[in-house]
Protein backbone atom coordinates (compact mmCIF):
# COMPACT_ATOMS: atom_id res chain seq x y z
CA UNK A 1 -47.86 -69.73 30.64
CA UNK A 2 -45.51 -67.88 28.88
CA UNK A 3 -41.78 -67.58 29.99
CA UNK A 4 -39.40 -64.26 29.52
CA UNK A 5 -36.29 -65.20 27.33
CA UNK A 6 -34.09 -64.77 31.07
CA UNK A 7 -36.46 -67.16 33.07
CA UNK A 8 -36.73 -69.88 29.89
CA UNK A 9 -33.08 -69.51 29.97
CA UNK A 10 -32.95 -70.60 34.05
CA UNK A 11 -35.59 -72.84 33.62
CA UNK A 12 -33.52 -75.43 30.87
CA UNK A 13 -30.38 -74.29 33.20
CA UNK A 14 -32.04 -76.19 35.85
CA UNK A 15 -33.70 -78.88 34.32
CA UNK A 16 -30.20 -79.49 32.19
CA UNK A 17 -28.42 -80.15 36.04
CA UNK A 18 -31.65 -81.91 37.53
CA UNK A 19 -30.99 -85.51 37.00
CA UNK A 20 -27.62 -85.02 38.51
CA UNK A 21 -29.24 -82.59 41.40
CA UNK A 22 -27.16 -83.13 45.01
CA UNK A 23 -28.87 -82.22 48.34
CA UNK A 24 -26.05 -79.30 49.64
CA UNK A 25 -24.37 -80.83 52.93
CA UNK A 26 -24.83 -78.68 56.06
CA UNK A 27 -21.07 -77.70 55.90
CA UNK A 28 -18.99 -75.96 58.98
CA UNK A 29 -18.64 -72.54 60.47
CA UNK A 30 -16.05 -70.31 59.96
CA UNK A 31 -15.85 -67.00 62.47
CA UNK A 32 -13.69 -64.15 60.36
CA UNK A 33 -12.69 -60.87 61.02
CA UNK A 34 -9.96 -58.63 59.24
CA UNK A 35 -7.37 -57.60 61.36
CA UNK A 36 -4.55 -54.97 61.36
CA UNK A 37 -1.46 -55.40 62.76
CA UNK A 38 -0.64 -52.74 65.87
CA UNK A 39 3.25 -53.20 66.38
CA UNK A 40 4.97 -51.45 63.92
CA UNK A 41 8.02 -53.45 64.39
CA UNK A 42 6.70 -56.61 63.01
CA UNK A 43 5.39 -57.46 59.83
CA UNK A 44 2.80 -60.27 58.60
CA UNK A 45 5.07 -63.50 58.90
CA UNK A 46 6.34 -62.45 62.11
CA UNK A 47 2.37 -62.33 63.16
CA UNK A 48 2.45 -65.76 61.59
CA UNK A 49 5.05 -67.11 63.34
CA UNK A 50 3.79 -66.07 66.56
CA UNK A 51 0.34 -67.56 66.04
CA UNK A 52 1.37 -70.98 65.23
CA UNK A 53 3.53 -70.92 68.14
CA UNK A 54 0.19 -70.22 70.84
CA UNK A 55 -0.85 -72.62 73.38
CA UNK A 56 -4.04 -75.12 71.99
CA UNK A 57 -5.56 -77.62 73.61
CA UNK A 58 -9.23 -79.28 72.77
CA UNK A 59 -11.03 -75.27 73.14
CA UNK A 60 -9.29 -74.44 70.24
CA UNK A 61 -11.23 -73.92 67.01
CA UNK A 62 -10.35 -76.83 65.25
CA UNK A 63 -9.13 -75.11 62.57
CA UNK A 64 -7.21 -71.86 61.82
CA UNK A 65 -6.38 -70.05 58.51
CA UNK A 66 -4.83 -66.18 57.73
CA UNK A 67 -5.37 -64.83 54.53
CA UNK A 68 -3.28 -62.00 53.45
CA UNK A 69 -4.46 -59.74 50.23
CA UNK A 70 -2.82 -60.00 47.19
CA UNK A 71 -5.25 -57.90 44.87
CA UNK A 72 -8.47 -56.47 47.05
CA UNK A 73 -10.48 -53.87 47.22
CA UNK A 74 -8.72 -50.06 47.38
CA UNK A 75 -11.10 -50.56 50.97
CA UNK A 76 -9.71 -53.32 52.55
CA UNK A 77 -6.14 -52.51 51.36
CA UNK A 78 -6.27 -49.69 53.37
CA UNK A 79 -7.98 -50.24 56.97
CA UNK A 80 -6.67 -53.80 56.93
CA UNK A 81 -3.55 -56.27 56.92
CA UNK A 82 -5.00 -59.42 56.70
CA UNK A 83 -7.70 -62.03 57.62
CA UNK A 84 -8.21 -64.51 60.82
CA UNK A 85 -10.55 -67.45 60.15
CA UNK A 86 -11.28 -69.84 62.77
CA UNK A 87 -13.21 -73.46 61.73
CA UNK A 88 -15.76 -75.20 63.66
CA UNK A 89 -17.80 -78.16 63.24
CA UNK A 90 -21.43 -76.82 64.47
CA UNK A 91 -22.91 -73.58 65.96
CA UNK A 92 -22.64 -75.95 69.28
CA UNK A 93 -19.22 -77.16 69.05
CA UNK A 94 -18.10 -73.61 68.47
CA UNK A 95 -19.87 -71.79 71.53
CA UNK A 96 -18.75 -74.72 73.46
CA UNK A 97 -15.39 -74.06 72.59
CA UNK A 98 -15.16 -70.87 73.31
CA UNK A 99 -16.82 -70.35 76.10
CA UNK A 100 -14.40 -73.16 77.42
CA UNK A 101 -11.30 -71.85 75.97
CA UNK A 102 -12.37 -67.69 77.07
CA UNK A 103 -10.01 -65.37 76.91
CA UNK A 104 -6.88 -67.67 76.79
CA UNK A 105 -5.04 -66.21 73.52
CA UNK A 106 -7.02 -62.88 73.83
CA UNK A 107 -4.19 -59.76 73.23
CA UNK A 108 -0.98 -62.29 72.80
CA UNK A 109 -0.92 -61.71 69.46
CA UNK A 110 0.10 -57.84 68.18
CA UNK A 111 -3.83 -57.02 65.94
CA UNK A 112 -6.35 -55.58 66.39
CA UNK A 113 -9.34 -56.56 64.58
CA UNK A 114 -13.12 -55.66 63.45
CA UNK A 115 -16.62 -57.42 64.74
CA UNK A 116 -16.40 -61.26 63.24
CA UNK A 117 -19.09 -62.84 61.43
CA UNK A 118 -19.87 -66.22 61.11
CA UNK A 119 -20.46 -68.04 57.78
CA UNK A 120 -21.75 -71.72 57.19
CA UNK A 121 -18.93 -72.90 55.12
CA UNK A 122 -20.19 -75.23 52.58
CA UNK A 123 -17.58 -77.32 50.85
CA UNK A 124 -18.26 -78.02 46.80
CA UNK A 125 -15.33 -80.85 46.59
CA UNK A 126 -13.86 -81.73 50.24
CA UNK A 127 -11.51 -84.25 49.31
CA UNK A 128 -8.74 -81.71 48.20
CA UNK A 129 -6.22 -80.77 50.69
CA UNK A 130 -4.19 -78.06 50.71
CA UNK A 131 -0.81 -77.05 51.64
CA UNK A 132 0.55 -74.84 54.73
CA UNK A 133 0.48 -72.20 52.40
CA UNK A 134 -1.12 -71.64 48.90
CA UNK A 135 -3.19 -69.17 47.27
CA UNK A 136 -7.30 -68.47 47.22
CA UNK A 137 -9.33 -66.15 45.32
CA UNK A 138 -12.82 -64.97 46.62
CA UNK A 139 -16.19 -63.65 44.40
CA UNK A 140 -19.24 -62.41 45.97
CA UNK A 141 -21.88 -63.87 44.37
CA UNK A 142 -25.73 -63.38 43.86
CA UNK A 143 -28.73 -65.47 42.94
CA UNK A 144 -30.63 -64.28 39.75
CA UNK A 145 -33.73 -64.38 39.50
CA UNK A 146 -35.64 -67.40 40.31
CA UNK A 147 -32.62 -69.23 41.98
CA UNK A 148 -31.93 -70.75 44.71
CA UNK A 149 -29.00 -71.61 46.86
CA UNK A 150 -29.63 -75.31 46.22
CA UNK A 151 -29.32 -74.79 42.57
CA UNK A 152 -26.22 -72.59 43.04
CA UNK A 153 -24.59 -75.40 45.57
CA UNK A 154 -25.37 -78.03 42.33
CA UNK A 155 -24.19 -75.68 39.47
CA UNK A 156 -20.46 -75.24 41.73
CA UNK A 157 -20.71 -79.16 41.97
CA UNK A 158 -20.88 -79.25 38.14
CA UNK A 159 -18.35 -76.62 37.52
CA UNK A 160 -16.00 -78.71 39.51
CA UNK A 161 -16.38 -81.64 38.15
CA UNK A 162 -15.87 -80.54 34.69
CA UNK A 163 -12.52 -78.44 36.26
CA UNK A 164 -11.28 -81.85 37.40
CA UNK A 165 -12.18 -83.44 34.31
CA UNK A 166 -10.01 -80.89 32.27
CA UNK A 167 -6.82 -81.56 34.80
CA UNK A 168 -7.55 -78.67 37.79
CA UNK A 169 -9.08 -79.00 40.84
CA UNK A 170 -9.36 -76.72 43.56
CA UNK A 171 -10.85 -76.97 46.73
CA UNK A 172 -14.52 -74.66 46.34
CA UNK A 173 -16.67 -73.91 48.91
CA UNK A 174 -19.84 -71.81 49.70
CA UNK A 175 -19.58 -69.16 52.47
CA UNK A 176 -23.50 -68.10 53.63
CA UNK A 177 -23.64 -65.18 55.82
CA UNK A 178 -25.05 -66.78 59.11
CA UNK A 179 -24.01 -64.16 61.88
CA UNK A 180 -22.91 -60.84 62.33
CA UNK A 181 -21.98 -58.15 59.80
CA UNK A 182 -24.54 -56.15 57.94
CA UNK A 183 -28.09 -56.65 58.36
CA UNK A 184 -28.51 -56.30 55.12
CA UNK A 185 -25.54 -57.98 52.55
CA UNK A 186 -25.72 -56.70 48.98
CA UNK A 187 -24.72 -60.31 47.82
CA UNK A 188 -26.05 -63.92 48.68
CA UNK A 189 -22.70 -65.92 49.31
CA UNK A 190 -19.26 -66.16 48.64
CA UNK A 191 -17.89 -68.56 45.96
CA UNK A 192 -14.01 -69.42 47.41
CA UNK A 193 -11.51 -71.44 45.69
CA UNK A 194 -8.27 -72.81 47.41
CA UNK A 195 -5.46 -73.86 45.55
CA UNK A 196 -3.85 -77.10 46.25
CA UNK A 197 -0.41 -74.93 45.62
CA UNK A 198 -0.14 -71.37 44.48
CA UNK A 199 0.96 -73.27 40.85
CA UNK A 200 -2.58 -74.85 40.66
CA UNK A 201 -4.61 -71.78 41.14
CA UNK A 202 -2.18 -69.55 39.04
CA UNK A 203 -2.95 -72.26 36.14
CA UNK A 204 -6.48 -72.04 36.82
CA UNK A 205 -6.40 -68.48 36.14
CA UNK A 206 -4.05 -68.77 32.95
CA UNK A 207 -6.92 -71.46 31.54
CA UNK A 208 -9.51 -69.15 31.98
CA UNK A 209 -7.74 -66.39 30.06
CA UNK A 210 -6.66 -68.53 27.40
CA UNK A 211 -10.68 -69.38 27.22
CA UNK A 212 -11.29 -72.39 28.89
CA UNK A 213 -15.24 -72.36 30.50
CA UNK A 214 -16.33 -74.97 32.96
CA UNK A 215 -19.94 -74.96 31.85
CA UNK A 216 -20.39 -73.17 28.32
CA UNK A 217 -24.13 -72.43 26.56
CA UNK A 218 -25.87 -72.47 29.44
CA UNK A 219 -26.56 -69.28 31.95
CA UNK A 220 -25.60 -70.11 35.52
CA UNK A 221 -28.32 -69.31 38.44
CA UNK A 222 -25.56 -66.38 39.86
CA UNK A 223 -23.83 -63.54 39.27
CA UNK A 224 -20.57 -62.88 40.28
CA UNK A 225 -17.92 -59.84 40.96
CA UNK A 226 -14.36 -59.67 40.24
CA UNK A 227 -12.15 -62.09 42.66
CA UNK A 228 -10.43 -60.94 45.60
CA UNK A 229 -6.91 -62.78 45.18
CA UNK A 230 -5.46 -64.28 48.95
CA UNK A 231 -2.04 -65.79 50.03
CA UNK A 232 -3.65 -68.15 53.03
CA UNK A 233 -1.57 -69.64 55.74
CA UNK A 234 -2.89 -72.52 57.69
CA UNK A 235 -1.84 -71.64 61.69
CA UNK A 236 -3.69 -74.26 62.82
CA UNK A 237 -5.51 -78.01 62.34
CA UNK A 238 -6.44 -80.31 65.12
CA UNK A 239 -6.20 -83.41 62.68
CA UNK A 240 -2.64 -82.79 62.32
């Protein structure tokens, strides 16, 4: 059998991370939708403030995050203000939730926002925490040829590792489409990276332009486009 020069090239690219392969963890689900702000007399940390200060009680998603754009697409920039993401452990837990919680919070807040989807949120290195408010970028990615998502879930592993080796780690994660949206996405996932503080993923960006690779010589199993750059806020987290 003879092998094109891309597919040799994803073939040792797999068999170099094979001894080392992880099984990817189920992960969480995240419901987002972008969202516009409707009262002209407020602006995005007044929307903030006002969100942390709602009622919660065990319906709540367990965890809440908005994510502002820094640098986006011309797209988003202009229909949108910012984005709501809510965290749940399991497809269960979160129609549990909210068909428990209903329409408690529904129109106290001064948005109005698209159709959510849900992604399975698949976290590369969940011991890093973050602060209340940091910086993200976001890339949407797609397998090449001959990939899967298993061996994109153990080529972000590797990536990190070497990151964390080299004095930089960031909390990376996997979003999957699962729910809503398009039926048909022009991309497979989306490769996010959270910033401990806005200083850590700022000097994750300088070491890249001064050169620095995670993984050099050997072809990764996606592509990926130009980040999306996010101030996030954490509004909410039920284990704090």
């Amino acid at each position: 059998m003879r092998l094109s020069l891309p597919s040799f090239l994803l073939f040792i690219s797999s068999a170099l991370f094979a001894q080392e392969s992880m099984r990817m963890p189920p992960g969480s689900l995240v419901r987002q939708s972008l969202c516009k702000i409707t009262n002209d007399n407020l602006d995005y940390p007044d929307v903030v403030e006002l969100a942390r200060n709602l009622p919660r009680d065990e319906n709540s998603p367990a965890g809440i995050q908005f994510r502002r754009p820094i640098f986006a697409s011309p797209e988003f920039m202009e229909n949108w203000d910012f984005m709501v993401a809510l965290y749940y452990p399991s497809w269960s837990d979160m129609v549990k939730r909210r068909i428990a919680d209903g329409n408690s919070n529904r129109g106290k807040l001064p948005i109005s926002c698209n159709s959510p989807v849900v992604v399975r949120n698949v976290a590369v290195n969940p011991g890093v925490s973050i602060s209340d408010q940091t910086m993200m970028t976001t890339r949407q990615c797609s397998l090449n040829s001959g990939a899967n998502m298993s061996g994109a879930y153990n080529f972000a592993v590797k990536m990190s590792q070497n990151w964390t080796e080299a004095g930089n780690s960031l909390l990376t994660q996997l979003w999957i489409p699962g729910a809503g949206g398009p039926l048909r996405n022009d991309f497979d996932f989306v490769y996010a990276q959270v910033g401990p503080t806005r200083e850590v993923l700022l000097e994750r960006l300088d070491m890249v332009r001064n050169g620095f690779r995670a993984v050099t010589n050997v072809p990764g199993p996606v592509s990926c486009d130009r980040p999306t750059l996010w101030s996030t806020w954490r509004i909410h987290n039920e284990n704090q």
